[in-house]
N, C-alpha and C. Protein backbone atom coordinates (compact mmCIF):
# COMPACT_ATOMS: atom_id res chain seq x y z
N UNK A 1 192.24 233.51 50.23
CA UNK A 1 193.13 234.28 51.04
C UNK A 1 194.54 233.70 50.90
N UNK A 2 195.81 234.63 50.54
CA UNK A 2 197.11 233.99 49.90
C UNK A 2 197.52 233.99 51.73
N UNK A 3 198.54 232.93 51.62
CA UNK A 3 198.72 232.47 52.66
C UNK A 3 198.38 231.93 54.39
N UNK A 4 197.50 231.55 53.69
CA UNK A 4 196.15 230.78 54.61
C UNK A 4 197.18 229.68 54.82
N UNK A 5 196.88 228.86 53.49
CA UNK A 5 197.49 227.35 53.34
C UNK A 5 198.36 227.37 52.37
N UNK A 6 200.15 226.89 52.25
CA UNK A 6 200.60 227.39 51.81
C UNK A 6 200.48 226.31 49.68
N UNK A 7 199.80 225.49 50.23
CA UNK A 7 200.10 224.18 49.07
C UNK A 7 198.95 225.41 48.28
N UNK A 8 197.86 225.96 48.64
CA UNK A 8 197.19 226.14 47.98
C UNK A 8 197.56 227.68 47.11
N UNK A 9 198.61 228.51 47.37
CA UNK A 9 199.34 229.23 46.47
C UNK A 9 199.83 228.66 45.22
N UNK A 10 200.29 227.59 45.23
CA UNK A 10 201.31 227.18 44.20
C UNK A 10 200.23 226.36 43.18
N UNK A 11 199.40 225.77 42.14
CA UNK A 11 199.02 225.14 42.06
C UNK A 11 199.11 224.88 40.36
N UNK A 12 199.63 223.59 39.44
CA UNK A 12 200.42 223.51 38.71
C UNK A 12 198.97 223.38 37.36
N UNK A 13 198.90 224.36 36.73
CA UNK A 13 197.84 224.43 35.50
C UNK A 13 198.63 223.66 33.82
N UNK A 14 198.15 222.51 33.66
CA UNK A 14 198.01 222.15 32.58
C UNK A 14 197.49 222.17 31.27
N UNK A 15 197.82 222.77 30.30
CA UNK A 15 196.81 222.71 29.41
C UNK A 15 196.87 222.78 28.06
N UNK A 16 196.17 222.23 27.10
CA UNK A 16 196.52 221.33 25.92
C UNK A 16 196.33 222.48 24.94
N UNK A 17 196.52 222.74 23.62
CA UNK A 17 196.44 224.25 22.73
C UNK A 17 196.37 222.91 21.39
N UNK A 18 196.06 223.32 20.71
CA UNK A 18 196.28 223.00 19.53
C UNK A 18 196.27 224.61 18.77
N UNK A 19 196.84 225.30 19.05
CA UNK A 19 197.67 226.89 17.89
C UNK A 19 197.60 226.41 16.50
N UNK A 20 197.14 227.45 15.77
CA UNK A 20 197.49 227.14 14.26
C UNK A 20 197.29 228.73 14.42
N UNK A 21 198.72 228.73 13.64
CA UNK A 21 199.41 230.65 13.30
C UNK A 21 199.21 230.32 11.86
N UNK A 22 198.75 231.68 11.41
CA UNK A 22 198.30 231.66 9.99
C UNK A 22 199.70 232.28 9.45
N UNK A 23 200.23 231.76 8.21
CA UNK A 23 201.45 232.50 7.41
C UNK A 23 201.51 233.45 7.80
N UNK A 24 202.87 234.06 7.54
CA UNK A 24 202.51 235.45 7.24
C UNK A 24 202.29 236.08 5.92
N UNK A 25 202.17 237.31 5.73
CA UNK A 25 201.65 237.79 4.18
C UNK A 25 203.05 238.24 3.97
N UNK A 26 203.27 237.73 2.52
CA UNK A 26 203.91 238.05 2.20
C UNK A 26 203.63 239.32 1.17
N UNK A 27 204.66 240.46 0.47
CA UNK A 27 204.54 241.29 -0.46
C UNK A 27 204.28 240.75 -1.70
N UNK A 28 203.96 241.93 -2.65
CA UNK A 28 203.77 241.15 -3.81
C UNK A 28 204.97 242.23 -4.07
N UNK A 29 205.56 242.21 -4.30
CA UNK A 29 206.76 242.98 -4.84
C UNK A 29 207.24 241.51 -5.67
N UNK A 30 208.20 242.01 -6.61
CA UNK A 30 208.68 241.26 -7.96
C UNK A 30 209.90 240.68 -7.29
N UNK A 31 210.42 239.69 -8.00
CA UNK A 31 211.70 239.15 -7.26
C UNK A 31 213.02 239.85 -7.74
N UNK A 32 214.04 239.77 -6.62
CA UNK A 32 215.01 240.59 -7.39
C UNK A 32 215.82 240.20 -8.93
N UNK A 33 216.35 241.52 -9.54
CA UNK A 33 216.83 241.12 -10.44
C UNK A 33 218.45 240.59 -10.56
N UNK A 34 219.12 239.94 -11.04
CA UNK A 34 220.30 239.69 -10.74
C UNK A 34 220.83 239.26 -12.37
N UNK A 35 221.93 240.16 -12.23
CA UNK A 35 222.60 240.54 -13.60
C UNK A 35 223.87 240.10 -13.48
N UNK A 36 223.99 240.22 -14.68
CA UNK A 36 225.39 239.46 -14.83
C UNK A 36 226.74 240.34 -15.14
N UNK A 37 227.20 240.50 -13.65
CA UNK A 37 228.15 241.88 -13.19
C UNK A 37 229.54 241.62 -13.67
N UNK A 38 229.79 240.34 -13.37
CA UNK A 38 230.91 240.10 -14.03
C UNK A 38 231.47 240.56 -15.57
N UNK A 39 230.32 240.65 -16.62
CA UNK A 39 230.97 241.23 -17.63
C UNK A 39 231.39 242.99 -17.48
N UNK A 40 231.32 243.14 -16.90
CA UNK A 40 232.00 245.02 -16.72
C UNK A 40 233.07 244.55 -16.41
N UNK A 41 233.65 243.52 -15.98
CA UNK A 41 235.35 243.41 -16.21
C UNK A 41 235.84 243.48 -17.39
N UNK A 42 234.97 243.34 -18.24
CA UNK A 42 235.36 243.43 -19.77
C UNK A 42 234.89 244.56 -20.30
N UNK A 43 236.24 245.57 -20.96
CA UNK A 43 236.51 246.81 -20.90
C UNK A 43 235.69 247.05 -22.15
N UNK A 44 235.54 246.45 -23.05
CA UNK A 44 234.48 246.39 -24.12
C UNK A 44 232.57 246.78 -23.57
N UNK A 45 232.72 245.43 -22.96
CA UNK A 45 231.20 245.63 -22.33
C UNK A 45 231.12 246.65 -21.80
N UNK A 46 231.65 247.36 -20.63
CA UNK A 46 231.85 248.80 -19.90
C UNK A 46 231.83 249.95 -20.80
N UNK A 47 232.34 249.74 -21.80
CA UNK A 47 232.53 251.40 -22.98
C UNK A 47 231.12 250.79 -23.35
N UNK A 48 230.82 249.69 -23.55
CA UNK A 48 229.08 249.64 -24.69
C UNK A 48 227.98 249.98 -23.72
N UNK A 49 228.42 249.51 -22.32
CA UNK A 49 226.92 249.82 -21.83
C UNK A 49 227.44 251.14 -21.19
N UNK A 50 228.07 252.01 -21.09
CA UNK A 50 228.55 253.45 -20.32
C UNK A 50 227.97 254.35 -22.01
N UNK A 51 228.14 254.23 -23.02
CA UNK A 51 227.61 254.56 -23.86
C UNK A 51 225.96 254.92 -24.13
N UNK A 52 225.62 253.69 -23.85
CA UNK A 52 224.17 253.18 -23.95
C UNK A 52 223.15 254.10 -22.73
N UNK A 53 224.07 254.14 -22.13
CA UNK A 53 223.68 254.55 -20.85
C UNK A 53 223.43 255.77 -20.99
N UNK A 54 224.43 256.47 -20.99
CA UNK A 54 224.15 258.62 -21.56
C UNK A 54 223.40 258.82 -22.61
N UNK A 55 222.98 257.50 -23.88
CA UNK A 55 221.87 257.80 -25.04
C UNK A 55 221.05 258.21 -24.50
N UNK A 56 221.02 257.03 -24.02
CA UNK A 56 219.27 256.87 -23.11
C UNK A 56 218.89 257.71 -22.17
N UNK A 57 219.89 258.53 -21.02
CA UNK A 57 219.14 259.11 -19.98
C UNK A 57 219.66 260.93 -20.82
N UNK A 58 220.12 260.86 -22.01
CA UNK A 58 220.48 262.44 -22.48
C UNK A 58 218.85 263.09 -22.52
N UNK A 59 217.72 262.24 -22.93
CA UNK A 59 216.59 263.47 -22.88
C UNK A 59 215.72 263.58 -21.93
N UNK A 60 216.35 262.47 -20.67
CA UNK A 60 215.75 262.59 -19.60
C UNK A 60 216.25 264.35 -18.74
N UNK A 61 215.24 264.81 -17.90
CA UNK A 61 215.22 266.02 -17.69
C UNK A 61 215.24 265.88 -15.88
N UNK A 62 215.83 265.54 -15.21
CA UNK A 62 215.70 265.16 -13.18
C UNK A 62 214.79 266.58 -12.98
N UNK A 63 214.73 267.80 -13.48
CA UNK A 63 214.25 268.89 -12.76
C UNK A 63 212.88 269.18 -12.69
N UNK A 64 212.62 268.62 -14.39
CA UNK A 64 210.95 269.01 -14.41
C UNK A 64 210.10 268.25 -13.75
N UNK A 65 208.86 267.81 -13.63
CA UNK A 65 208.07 266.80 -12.74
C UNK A 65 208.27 266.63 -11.58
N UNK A 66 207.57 265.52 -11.16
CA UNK A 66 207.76 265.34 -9.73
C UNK A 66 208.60 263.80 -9.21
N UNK A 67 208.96 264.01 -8.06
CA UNK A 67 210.54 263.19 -7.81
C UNK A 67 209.54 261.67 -8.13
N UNK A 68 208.96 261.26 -7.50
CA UNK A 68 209.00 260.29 -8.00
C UNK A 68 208.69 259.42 -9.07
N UNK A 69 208.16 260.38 -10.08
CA UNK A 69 207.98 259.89 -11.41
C UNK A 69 209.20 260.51 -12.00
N UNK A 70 209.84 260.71 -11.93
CA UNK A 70 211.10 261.39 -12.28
C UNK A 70 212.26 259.96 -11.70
N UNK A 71 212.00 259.69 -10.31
CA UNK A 71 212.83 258.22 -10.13
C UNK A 71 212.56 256.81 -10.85
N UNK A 72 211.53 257.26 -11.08
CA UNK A 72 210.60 255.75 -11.48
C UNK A 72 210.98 255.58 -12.78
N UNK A 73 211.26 256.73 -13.81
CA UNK A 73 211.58 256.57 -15.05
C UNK A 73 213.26 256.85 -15.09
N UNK A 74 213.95 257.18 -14.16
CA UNK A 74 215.57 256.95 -14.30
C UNK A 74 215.39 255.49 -14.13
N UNK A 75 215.32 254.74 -12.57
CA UNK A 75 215.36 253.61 -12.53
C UNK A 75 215.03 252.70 -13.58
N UNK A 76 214.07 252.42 -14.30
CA UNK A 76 213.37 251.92 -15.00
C UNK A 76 213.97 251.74 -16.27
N UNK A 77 215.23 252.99 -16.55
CA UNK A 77 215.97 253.18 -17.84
C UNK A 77 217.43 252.77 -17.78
N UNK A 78 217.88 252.87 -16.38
CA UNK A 78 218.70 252.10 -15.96
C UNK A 78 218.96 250.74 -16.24
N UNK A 79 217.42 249.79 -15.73
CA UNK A 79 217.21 248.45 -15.28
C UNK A 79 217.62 248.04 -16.47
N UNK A 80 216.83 248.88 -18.39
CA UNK A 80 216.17 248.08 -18.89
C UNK A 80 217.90 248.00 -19.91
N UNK A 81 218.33 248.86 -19.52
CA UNK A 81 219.55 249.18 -20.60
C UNK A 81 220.73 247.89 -19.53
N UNK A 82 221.16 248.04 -18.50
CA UNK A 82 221.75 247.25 -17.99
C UNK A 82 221.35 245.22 -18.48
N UNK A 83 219.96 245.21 -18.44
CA UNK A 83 219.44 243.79 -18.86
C UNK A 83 219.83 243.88 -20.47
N UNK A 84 219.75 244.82 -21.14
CA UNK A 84 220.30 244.78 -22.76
C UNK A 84 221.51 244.37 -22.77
N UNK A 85 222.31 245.18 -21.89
CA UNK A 85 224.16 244.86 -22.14
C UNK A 85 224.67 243.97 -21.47
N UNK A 86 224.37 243.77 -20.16
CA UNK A 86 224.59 242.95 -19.52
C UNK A 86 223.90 241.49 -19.34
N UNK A 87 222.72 241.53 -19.49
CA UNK A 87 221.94 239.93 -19.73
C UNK A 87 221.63 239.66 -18.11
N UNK A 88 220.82 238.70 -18.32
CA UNK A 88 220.29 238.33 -16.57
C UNK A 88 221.71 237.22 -16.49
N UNK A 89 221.88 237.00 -15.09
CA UNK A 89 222.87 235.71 -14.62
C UNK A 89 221.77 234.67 -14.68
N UNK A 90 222.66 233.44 -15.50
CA UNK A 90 222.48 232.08 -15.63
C UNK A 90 222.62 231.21 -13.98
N UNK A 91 221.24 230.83 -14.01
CA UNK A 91 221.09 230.20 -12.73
C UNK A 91 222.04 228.62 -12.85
N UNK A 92 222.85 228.12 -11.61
CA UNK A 92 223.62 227.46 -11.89
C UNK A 92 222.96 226.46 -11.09
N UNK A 93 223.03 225.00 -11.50
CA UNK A 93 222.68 224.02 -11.61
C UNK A 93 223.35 223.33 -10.19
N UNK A 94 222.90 221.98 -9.64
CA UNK A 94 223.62 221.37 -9.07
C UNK A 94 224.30 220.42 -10.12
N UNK A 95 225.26 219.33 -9.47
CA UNK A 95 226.11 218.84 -10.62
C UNK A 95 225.42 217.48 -11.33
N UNK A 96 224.55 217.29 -10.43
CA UNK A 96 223.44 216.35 -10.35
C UNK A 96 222.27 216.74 -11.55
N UNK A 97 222.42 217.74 -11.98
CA UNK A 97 221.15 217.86 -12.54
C UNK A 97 221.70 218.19 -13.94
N UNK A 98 220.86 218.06 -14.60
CA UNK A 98 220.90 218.51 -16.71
C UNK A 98 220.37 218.75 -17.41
N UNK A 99 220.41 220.04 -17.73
CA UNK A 99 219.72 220.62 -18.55
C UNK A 99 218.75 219.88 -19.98
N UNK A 100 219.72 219.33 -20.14
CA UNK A 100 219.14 218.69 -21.62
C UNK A 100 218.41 217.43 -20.75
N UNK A 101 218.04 216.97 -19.45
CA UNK A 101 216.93 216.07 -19.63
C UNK A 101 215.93 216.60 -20.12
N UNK A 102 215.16 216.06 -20.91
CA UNK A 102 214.01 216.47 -21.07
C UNK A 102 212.56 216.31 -20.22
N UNK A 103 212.61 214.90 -19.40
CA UNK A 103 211.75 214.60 -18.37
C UNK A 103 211.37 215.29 -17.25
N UNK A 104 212.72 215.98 -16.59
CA UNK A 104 213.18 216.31 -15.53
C UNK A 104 212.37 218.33 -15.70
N UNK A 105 212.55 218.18 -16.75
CA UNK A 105 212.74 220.04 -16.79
C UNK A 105 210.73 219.95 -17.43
N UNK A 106 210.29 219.05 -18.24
CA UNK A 106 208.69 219.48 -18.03
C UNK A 106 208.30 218.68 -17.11
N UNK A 107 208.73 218.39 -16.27
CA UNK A 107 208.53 217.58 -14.49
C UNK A 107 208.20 219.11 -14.26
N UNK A 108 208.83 219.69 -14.20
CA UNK A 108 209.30 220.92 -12.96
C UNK A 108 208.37 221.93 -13.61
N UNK A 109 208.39 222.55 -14.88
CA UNK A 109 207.73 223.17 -15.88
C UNK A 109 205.94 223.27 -15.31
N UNK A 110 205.52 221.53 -15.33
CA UNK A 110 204.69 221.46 -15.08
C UNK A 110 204.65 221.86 -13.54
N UNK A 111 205.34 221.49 -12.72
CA UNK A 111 205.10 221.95 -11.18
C UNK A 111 204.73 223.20 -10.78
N UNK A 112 205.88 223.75 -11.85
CA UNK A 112 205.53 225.42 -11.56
C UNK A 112 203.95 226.06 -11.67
N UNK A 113 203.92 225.76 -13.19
CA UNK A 113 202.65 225.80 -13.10
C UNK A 113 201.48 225.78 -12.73
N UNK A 114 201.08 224.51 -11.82
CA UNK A 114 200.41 223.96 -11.16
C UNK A 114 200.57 225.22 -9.58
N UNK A 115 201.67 225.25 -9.08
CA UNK A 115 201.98 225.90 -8.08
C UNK A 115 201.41 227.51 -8.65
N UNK A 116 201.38 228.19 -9.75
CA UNK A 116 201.08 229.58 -9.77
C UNK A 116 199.61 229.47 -10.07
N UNK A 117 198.67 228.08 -10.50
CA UNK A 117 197.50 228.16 -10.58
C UNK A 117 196.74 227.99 -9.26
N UNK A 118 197.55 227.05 -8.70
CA UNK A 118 196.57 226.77 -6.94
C UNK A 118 197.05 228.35 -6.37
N UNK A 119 197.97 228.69 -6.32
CA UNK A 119 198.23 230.22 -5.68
C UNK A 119 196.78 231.09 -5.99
N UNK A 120 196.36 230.71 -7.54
CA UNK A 120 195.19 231.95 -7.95
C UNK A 120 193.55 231.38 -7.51
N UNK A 121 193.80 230.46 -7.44
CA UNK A 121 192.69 229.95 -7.49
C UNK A 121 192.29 228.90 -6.02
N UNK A 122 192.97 228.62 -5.57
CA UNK A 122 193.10 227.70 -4.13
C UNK A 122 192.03 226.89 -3.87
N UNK A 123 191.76 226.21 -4.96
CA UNK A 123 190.77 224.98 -5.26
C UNK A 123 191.41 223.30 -4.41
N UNK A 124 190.19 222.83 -4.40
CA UNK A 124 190.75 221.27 -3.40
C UNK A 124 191.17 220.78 -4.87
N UNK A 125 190.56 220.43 -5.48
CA UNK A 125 191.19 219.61 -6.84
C UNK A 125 192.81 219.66 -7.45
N UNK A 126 192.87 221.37 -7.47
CA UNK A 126 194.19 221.40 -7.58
C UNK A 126 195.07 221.17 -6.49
N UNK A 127 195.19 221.06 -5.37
CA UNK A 127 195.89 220.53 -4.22
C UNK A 127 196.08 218.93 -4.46
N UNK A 128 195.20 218.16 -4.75
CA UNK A 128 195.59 216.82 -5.49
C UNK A 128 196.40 216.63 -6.74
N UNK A 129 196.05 217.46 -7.43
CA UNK A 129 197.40 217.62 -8.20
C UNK A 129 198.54 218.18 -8.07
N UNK A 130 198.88 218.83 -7.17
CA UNK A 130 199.68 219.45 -7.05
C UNK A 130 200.64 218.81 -6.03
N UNK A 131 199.73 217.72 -5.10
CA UNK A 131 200.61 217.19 -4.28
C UNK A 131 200.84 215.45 -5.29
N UNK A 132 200.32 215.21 -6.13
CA UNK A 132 200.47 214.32 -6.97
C UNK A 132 201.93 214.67 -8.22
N UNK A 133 202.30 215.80 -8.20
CA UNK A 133 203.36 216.52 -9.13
C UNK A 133 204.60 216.59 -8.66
N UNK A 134 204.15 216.92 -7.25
CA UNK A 134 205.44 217.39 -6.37
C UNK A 134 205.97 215.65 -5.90
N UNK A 135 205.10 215.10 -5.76
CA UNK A 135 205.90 213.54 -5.35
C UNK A 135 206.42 212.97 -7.31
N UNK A 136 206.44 213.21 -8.43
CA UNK A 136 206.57 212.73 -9.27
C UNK A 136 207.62 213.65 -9.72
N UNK A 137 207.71 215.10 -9.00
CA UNK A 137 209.03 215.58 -9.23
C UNK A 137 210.46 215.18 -8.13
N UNK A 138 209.82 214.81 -7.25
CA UNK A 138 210.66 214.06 -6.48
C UNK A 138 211.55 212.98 -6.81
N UNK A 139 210.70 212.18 -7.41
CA UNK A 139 210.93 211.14 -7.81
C UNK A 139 211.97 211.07 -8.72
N UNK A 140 211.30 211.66 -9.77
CA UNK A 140 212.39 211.58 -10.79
C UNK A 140 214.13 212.72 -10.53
N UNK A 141 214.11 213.80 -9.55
CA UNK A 141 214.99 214.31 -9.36
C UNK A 141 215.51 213.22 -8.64
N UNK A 142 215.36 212.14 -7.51
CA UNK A 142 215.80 210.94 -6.60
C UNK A 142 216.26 210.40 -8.03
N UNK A 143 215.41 209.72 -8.69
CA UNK A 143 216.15 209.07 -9.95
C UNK A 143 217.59 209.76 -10.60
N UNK A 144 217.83 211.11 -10.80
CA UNK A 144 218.70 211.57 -11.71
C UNK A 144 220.04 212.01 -11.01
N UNK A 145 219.44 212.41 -9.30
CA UNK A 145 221.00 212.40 -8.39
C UNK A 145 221.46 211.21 -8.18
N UNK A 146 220.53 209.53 -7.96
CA UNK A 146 221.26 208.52 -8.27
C UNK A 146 222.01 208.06 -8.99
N UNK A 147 221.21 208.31 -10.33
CA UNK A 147 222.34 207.99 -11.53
C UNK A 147 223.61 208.49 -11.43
N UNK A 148 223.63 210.04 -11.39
CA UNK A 148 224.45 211.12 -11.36
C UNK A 148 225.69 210.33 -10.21
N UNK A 149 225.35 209.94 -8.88
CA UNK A 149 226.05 209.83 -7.47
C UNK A 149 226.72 208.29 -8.34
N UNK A 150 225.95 207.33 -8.97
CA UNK A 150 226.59 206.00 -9.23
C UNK A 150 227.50 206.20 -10.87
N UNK A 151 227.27 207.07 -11.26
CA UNK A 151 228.41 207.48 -12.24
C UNK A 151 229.57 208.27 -11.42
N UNK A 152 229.42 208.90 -10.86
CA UNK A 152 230.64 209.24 -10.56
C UNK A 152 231.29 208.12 -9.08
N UNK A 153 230.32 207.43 -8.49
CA UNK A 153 231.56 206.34 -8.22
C UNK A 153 232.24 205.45 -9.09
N UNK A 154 231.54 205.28 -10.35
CA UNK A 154 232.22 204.54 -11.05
C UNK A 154 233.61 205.31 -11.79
N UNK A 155 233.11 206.39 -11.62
CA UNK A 155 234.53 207.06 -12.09
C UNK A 155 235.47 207.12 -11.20
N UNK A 156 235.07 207.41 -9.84
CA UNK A 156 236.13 207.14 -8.84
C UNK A 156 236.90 206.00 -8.29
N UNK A 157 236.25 204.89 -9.07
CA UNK A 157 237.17 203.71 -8.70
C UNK A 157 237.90 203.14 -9.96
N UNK A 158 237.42 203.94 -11.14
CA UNK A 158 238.70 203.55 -12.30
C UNK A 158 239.98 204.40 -11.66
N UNK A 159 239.36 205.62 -11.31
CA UNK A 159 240.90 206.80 -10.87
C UNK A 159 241.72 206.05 -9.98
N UNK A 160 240.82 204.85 -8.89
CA UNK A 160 241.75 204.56 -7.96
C UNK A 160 242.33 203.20 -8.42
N UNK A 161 241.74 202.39 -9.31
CA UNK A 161 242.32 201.16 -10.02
C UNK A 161 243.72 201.68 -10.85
N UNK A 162 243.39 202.83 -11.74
CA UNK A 162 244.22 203.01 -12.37
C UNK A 162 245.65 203.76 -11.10
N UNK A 163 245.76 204.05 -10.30
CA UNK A 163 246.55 204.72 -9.38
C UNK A 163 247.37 203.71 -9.01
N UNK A 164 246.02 202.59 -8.29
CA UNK A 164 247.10 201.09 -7.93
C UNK A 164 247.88 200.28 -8.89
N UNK A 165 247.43 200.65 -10.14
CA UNK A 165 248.06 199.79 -11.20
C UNK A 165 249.76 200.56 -11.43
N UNK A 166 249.73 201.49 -11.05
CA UNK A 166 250.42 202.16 -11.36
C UNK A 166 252.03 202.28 -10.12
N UNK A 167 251.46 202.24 -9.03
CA UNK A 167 252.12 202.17 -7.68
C UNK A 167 252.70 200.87 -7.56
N UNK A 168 251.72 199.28 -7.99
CA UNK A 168 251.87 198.23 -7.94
C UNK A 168 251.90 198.26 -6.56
N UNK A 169 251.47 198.08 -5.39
CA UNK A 169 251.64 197.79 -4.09
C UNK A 169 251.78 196.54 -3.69
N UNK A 170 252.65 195.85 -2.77
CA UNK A 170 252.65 194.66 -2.51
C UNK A 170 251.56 194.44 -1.31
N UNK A 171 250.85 193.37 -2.10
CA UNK A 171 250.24 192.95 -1.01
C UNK A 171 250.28 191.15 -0.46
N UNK A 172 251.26 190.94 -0.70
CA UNK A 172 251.08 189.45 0.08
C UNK A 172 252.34 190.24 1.02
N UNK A 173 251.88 190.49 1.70
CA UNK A 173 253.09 190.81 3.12
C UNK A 173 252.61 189.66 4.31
N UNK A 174 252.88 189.58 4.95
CA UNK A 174 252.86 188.41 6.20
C UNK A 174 253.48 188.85 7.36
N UNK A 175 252.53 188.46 8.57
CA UNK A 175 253.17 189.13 9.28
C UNK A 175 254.40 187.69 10.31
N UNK A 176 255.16 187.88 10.82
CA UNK A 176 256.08 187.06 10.71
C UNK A 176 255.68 186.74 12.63
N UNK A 177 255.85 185.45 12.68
CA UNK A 177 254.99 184.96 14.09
C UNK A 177 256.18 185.14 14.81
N UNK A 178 256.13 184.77 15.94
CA UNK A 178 257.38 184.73 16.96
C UNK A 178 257.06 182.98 17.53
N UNK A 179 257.66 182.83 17.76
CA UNK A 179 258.52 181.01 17.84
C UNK A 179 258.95 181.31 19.35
């Protein structure tokens, strides 16, 4: 009965969860494409692929069929002629990293890999490797931003040696006591 006793309304419930939310699903849709837009500033590239472009869609027909096989094959003729003239964009690097290692890039090579086989297959074995890959790609990326971070202090303190050599600054100054 609510308000009999009033302590016994209020009464403070504790209680422990351990929750585990499952991912969410993701799509399988393809990743986007990303082209390299910047060359249509170049009035060359623009006349070659605006060219290329009316070859290709002149015996396409929008009226006959049905819309969406009719979109599916504009798009599709679009994509493939734009990736001809234009090229995919070059993924850009941090300043830390280099192409021409060779360690570094079948480090990762292999990671990938490993990562699109446990995706298919979601075996315990491959989870040991895979968490055995990912600490050895670590590693060696820790190795190559060090190098990378201690070369360029060394470059930054010739810039500033050479600056002081140059300024000559006095440094025996003194500071003068009072008597």
């Amino acid at each position: 009965m609510r308000g009999a006793h009033c302590w016994t309304d209020h009464r403070l419930v504790v209680i422990k969860l351990n929750l585990r939310l499952p991912r969410p699903c993701r799509s399988e849709r393809s990743k986007q494409i990303r082209l390299n837009l910047e060359l249509l500033q170049d009035t060359n590239t623009m006349v070659k692929y605006a060219e290329t472009l009316s070859t290709v869609l002149q015996p396409l027909d929008p009226k006959s069929g049905e819309i969406n096989t009719v979109w599916e094959s504009l798009s599709s003729h679009v994509l493939d002629t734009a990736k001809s003239t234009l090229c995919l964009r070059v993924r850009k690097h941090k300043d830390w990293f280099d192409d021409n290692d060779g360690v570094l890039t079948d480090a990762i090579n292999k990671h990938r890999m490993l990562l699109k086989q446990h995706s298919k297959t979601h075996q315990s074995g491959s989870v040991k490797e895979l968490r055995h890959s990912d600490l050895e790609l670590r590693k060696l990326a820790r190795q190559a931003k060090d190098k990378w971070w201690q070369e360029k202090a060394r470059q930054m303190q010739c810039v500033v040696k050479r600056q002081l050599k140059t300024k000559e600054p006095n440094l025996t100054t003194t500071k003068q006591q009072k008597k």
